[in-house]
C-alpha atoms as a PDB file:
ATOM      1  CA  UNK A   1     -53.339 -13.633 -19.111  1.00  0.00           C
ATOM      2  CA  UNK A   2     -51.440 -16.415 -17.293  1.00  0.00           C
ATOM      3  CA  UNK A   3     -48.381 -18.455 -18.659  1.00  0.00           C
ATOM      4  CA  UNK A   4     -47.674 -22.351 -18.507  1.00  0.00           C
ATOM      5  CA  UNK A   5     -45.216 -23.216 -16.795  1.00  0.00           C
ATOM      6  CA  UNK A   6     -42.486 -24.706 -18.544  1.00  0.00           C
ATOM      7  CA  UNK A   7     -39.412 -26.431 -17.438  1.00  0.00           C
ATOM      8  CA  UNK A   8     -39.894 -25.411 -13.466  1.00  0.00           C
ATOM      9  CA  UNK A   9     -39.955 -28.426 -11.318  1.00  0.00           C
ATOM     10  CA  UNK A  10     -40.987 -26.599  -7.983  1.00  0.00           C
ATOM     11  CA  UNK A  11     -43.957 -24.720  -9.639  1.00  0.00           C
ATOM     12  CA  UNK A  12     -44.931 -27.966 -11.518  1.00  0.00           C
ATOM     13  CA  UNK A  13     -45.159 -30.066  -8.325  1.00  0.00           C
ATOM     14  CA  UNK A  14     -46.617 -27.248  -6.631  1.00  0.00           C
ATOM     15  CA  UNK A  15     -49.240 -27.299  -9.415  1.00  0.00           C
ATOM     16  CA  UNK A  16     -50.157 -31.102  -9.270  1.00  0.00           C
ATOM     17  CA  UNK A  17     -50.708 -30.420  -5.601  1.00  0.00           C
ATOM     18  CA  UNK A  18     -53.101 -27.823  -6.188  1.00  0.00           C
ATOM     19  CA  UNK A  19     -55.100 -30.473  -8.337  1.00  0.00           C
ATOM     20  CA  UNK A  20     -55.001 -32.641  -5.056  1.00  0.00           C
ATOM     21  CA  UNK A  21     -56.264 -29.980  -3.360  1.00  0.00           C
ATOM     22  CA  UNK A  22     -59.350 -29.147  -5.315  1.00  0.00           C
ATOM     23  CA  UNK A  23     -60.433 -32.662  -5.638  1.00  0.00           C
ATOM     24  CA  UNK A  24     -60.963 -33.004  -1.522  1.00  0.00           C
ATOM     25  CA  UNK A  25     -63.254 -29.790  -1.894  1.00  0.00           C
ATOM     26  CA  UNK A  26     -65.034 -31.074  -5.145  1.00  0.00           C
ATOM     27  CA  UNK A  27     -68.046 -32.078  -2.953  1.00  0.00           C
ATOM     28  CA  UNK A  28     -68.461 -28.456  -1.322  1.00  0.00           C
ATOM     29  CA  UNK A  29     -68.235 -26.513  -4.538  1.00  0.00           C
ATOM     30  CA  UNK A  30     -70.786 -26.335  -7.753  1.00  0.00           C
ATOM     31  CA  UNK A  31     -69.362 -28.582 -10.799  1.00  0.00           C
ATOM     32  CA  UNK A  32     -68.869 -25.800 -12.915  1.00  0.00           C
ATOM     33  CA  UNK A  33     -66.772 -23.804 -10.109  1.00  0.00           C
ATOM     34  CA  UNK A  34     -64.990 -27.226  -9.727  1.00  0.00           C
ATOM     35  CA  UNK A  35     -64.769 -27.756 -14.057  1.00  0.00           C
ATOM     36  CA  UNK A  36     -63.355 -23.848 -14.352  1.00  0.00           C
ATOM     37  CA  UNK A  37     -60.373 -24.298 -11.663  1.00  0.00           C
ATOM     38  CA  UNK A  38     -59.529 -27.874 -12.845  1.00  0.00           C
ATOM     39  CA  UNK A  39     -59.112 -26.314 -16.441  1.00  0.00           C
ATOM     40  CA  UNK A  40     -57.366 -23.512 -14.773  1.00  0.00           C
ATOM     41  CA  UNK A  41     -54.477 -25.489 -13.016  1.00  0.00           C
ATOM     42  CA  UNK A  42     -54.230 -27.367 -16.601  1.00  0.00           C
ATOM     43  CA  UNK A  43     -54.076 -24.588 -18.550  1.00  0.00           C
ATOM     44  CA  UNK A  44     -50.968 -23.395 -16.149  1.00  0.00           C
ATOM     45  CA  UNK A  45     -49.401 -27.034 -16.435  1.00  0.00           C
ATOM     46  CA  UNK A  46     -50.029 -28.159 -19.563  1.00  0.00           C
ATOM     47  CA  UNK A  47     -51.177 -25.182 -21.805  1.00  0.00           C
ATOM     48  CA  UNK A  48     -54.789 -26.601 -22.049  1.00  0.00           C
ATOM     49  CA  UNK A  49     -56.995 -24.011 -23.931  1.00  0.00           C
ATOM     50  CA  UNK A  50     -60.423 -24.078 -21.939  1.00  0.00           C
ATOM     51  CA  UNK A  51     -63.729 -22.159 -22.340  1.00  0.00           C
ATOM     52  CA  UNK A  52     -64.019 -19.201 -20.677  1.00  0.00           C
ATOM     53  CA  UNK A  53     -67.344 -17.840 -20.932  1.00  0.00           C
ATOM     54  CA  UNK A  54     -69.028 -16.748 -17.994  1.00  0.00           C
ATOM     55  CA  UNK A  55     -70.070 -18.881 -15.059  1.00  0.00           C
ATOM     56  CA  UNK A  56     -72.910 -18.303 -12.744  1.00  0.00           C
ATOM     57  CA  UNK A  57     -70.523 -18.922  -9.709  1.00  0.00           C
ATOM     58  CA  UNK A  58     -69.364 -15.521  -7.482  1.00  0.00           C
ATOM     59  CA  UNK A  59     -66.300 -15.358  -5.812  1.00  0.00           C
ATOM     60  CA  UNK A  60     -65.854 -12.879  -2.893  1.00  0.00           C
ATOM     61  CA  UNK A  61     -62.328 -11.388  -3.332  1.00  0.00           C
ATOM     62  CA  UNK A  62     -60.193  -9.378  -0.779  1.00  0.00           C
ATOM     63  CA  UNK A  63     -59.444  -6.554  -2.508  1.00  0.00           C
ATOM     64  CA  UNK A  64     -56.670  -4.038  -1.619  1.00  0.00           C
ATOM     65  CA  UNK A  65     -55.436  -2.795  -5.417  1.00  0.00           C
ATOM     66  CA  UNK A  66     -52.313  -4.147  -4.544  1.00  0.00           C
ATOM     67  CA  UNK A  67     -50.393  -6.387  -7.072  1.00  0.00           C
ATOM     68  CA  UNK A  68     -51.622  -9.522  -6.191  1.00  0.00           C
ATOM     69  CA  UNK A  69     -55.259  -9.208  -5.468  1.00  0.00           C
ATOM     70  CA  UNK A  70     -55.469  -7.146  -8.762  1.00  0.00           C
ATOM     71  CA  UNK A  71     -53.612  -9.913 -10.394  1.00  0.00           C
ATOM     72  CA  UNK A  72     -56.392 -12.196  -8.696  1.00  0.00           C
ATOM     73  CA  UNK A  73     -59.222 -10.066  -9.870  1.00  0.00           C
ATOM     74  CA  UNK A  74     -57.946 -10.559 -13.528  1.00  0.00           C
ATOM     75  CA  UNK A  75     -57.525 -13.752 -13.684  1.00  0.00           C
ATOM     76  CA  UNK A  76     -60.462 -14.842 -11.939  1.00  0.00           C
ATOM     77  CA  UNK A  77     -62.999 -12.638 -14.465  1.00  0.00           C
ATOM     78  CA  UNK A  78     -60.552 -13.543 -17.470  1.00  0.00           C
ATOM     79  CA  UNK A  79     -61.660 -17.383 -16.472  1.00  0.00           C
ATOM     80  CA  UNK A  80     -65.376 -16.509 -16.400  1.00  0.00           C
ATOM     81  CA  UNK A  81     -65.931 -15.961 -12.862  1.00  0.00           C
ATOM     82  CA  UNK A  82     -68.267 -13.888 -11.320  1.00  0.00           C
ATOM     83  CA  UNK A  83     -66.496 -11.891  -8.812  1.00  0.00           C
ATOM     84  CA  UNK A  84     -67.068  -9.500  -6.404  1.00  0.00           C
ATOM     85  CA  UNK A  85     -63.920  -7.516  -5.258  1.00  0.00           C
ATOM     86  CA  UNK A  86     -64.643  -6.471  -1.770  1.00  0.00           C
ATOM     87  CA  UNK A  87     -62.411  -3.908  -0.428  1.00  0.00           C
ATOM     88  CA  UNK A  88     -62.348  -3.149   3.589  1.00  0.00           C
ATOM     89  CA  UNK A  89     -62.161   0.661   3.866  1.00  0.00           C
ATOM     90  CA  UNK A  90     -59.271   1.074   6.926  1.00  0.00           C
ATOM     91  CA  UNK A  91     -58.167   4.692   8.088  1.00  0.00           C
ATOM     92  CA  UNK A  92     -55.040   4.431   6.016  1.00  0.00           C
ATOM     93  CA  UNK A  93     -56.159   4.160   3.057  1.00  0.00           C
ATOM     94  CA  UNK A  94     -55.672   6.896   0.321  1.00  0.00           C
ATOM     95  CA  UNK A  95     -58.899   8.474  -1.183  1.00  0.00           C
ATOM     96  CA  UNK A  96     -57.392   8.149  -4.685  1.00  0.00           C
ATOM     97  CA  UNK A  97     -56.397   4.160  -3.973  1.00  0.00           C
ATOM     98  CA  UNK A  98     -60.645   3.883  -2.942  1.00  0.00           C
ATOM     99  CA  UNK A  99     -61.836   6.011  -6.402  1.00  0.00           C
ATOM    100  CA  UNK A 100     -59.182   3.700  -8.500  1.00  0.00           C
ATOM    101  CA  UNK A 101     -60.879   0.316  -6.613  1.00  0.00           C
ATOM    102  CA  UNK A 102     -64.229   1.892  -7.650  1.00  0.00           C
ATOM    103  CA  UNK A 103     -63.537   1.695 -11.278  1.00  0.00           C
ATOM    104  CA  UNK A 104     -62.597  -2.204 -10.853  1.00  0.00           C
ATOM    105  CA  UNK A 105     -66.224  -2.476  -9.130  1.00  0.00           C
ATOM    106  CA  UNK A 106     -65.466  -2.285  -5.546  1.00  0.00           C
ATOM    107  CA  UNK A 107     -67.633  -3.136  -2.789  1.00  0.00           C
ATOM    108  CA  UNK A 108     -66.593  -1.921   0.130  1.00  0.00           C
ATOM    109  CA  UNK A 109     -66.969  -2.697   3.735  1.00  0.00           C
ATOM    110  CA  UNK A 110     -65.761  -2.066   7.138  1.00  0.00           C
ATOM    111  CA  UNK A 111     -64.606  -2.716   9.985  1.00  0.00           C
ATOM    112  CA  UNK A 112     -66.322  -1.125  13.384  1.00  0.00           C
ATOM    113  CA  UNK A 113     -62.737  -2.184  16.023  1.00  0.00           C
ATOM    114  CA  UNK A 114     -60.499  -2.090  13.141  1.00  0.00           C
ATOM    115  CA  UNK A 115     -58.309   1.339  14.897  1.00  0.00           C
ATOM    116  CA  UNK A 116     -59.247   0.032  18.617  1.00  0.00           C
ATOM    117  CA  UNK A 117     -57.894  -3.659  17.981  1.00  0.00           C
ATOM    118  CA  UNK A 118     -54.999  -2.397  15.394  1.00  0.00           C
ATOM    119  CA  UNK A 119     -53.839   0.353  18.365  1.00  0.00           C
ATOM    120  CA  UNK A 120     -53.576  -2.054  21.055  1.00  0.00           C
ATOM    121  CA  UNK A 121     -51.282  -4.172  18.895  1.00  0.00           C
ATOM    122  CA  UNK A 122     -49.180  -1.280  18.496  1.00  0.00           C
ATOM    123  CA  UNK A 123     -49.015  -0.577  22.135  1.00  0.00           C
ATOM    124  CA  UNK A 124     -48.165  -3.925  22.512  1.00  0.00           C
ATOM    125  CA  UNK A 125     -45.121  -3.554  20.221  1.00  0.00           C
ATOM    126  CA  UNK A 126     -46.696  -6.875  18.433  1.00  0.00           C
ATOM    127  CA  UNK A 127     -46.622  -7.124  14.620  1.00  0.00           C
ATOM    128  CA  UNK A 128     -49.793  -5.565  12.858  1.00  0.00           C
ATOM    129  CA  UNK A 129     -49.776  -7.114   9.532  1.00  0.00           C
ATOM    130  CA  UNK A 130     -51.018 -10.589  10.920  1.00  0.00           C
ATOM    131  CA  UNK A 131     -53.798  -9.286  12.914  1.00  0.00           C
ATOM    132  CA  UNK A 132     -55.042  -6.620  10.061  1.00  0.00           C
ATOM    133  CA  UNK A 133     -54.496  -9.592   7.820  1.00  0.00           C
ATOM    134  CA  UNK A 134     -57.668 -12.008   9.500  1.00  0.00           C
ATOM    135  CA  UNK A 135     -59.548  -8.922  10.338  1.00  0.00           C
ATOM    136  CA  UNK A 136     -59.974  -7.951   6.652  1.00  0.00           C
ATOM    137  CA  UNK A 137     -60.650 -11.725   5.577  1.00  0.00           C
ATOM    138  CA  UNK A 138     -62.673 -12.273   8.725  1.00  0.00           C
ATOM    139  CA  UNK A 139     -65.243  -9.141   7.118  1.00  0.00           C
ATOM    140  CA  UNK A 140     -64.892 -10.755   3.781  1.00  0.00           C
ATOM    141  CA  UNK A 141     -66.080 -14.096   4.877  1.00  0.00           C
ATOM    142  CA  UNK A 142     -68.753 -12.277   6.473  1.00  0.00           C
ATOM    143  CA  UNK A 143     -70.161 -10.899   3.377  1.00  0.00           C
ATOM    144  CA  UNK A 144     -69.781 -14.008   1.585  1.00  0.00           C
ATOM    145  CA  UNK A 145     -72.186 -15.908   4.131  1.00  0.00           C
ATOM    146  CA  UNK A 146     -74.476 -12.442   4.236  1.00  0.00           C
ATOM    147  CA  UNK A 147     -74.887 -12.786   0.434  1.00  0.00           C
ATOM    148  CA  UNK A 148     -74.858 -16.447  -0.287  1.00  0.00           C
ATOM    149  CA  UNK A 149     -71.107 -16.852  -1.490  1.00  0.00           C
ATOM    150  CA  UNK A 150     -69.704 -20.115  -1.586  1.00  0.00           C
ATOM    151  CA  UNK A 151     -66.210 -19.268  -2.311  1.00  0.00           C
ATOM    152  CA  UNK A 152     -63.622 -16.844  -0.539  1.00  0.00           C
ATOM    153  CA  UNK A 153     -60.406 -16.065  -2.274  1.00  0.00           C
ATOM    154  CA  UNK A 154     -57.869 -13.822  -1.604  1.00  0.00           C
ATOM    155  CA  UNK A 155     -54.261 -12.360  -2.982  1.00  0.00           C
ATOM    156  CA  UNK A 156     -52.057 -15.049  -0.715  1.00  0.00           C
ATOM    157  CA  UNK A 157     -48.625 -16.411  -2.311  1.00  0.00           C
ATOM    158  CA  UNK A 158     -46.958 -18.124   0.316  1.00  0.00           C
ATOM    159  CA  UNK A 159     -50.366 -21.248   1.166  1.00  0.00           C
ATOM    160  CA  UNK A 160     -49.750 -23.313  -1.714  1.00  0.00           C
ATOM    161  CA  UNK A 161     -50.143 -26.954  -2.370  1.00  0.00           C
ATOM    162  CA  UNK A 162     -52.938 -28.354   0.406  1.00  0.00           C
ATOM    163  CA  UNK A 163     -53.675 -24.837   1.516  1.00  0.00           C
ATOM    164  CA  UNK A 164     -54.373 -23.255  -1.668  1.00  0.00           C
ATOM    165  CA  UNK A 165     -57.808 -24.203  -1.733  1.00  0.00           C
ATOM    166  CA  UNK A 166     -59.274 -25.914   1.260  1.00  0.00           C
ATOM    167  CA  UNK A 167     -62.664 -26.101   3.495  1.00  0.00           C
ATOM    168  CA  UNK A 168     -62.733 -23.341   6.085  1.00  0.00           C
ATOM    169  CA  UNK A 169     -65.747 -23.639   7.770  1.00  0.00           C
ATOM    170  CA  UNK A 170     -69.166 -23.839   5.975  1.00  0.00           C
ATOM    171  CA  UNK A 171     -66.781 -22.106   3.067  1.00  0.00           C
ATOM    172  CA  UNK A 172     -64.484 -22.505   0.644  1.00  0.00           C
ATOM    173  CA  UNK A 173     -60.783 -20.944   0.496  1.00  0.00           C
ATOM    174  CA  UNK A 174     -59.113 -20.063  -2.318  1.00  0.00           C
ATOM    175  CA  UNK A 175     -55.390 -18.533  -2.336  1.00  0.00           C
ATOM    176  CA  UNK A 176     -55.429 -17.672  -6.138  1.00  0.00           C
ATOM    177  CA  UNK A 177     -51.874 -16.662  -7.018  1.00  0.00           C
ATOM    178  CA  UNK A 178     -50.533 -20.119  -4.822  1.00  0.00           C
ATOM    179  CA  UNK A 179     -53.170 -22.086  -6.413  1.00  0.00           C
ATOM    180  CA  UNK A 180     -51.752 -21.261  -9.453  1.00  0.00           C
ATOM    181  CA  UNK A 181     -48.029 -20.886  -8.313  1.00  0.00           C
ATOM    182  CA  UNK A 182     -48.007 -17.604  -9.227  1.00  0.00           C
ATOM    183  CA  UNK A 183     -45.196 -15.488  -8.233  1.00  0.00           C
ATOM    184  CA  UNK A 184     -45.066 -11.723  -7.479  1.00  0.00           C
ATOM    185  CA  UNK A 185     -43.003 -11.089 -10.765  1.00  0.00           C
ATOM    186  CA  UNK A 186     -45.808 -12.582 -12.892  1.00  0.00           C
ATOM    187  CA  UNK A 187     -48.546 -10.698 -10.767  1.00  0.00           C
ATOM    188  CA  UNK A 188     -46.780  -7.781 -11.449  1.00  0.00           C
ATOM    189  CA  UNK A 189     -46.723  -8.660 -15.212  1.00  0.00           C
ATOM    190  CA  UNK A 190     -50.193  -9.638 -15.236  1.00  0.00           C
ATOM    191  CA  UNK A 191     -51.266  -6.162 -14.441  1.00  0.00           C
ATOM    192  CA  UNK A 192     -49.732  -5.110 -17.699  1.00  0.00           C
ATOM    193  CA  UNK A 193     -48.607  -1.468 -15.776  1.00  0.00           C
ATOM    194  CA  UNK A 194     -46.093   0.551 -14.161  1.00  0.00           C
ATOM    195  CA  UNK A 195     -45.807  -0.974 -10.185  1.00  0.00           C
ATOM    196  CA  UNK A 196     -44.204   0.422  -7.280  1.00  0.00           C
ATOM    197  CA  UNK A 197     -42.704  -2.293  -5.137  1.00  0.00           C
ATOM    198  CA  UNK A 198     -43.023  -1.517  -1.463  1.00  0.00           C
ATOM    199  CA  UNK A 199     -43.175  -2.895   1.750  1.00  0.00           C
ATOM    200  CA  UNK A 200     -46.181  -2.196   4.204  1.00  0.00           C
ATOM    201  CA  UNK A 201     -49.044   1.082   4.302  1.00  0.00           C
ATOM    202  CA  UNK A 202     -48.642   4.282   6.355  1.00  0.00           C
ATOM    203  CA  UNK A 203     -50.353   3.148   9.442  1.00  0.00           C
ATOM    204  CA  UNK A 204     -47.410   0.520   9.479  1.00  0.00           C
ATOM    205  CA  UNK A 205     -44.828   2.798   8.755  1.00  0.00           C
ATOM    206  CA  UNK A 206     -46.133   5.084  11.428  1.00  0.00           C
ATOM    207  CA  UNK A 207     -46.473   1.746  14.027  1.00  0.00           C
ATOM    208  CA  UNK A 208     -42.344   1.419  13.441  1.00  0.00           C
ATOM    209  CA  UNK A 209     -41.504   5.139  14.664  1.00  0.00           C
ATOM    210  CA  UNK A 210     -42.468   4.070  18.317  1.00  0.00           C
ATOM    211  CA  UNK A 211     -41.644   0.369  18.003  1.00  0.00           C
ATOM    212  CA  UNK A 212     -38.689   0.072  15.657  1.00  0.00           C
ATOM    213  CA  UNK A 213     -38.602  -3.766  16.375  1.00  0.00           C
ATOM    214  CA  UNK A 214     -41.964  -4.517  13.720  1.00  0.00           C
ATOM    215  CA  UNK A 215     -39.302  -3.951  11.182  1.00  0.00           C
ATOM    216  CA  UNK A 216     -37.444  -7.186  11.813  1.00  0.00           C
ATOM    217  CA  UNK A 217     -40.639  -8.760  11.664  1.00  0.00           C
ATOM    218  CA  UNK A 218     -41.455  -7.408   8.141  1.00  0.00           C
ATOM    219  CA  UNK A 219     -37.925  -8.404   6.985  1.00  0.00           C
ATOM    220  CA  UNK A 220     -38.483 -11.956   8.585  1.00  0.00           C
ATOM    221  CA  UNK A 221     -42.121 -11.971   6.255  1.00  0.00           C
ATOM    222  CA  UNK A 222     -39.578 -11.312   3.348  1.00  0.00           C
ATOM    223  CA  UNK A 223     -36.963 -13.145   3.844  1.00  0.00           C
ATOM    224  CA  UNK A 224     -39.704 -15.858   4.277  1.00  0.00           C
ATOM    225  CA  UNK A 225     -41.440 -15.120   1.309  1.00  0.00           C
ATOM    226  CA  UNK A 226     -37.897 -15.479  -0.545  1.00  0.00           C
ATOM    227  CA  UNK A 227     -37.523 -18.396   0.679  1.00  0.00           C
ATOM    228  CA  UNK A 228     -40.386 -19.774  -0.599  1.00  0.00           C
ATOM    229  CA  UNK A 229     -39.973 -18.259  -4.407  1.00  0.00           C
ATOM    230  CA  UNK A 230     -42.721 -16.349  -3.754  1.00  0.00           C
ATOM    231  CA  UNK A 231     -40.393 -13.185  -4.462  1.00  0.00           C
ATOM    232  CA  UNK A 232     -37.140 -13.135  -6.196  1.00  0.00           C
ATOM    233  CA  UNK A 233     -34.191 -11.789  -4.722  1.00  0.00           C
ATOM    234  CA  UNK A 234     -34.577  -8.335  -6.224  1.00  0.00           C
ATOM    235  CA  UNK A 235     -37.960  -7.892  -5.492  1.00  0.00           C
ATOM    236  CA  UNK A 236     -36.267  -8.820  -1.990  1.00  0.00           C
ATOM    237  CA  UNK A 237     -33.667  -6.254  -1.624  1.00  0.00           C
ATOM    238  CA  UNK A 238     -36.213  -3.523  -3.000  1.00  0.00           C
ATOM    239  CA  UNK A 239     -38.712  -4.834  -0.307  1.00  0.00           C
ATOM    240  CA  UNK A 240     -35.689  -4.879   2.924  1.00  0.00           C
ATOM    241  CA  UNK A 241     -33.904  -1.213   1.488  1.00  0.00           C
ATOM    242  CA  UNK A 242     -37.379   0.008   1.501  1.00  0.00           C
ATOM    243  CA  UNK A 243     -37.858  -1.254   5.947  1.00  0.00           C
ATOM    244  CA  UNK A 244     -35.255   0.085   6.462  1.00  0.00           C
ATOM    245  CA  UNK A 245     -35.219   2.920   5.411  1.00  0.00           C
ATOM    246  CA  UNK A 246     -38.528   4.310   7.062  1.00  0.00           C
END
């Protein structure tokens, strides 16, 4: 499912800080939880073989079918977790992207403002993604407190190291793929399928027509991401050729 990591300094050190990280929320998570991402990260650094039967510890997931939530959702189950993929339903969304989330047990939930707050961003000429972004994990954390879920985990590359777990609130964050240094090549792999790289959904796409100037922000978020080695520099020029040419 995942690979060690072998001979890759950055992704090594990035690793060992993930183990920092999840000792300074050891206190707000169960032991098991705790025992099952420990063996995780040293499964990734050292090829540690762990037990992976199933856990009585739920994760609440933002879910969007996209590479690396997906990639999340595998993992996470493949380690024994209990999770519970929760997908916000947003106007853009394809009816054949909610029946495929539906077959990987989708919950879904909304948002009431989502096309209110969204629209005045775009009036505003202000980038989208950020603001859609903390709505969606804003009604995820939600749930999780509704339902008595201690830990909230999501799809992010880019908040590794000190970020990739941490105490938000009364709950727990957990950025899987940077927890794990994960990269979007490998989520891609993990998925073990055919995947169209892309940048941004229709409602984005349509935002740029009036206010051409969100695609320098969504080249900055790749360039960024690049940067970081979250994304390689093909996945890069597939990612810019596709802003641009929208």
């Amino acid at each position: 499912m995942i690979e060690r990591i072998k001979d890759d300094f950055v992704k090594s050190y990035r690793l060992q800080q993930s183990l920092e990280a999840l000792e300074q929320v050891k206190g707000d998570i169960s032991k098991e939880a705790y025992k099952r991402l420990r063996a995780l990260l040293r499964y990734r650094l050292y090829g540690e073989e762990f037990e992976r039967s199933k856990i009585d510890e739920k994760i609440a997931l933002a879910f969007s079918m996209g590479s690396d939530s997906t990639a999340s959702l595998l993992i996470l189950k493949w380690a024994g977790f209990d999770v519970v993929p929760l997908m916000v339903k947003l106007p853009q969304m394809r009816d054949v992207v909610l029946f495929r989330a539906q077959s990987y047990g989708a919950v879904f939930v909304e948002i009431p403002n989502y096309i209110e707050v969204i629209s005045d961003q775009i009036q505003k000429r202000a980038p989208i993604c950020g603001k859609c972004h903390s709505m969606i994990m804003d009604a995820v954390k939600n749930y999780a407190r509704e339902n008595g879920i201690k830990i909230v985990a999501s799809g992010d590359l880019l908040s590794f190291g000190s970020i990739s777990i941490y105490k938000d609130g009364d709950l727990i964050r957990l950025n899987l793929p940077a927890f794990l240094a994960i990269d979007k090549r490998e989520a891609i792999k993990i998925l073990g399928r055919k995947y169209a790289v892309g940048f941004g959904c229709s409602l984005w796409k349509g935002a740029i027509k009036n206010a051409p100037i969100l695609k320098r922000f969504g080249i900055q978020r790749v360039l960024r991401e690049l940067r970081a080695g979250a994304i390689d520099k093909e996945i890069a020029k597939t990612l810019i050729r596709d802003i641009l040419k929208n």
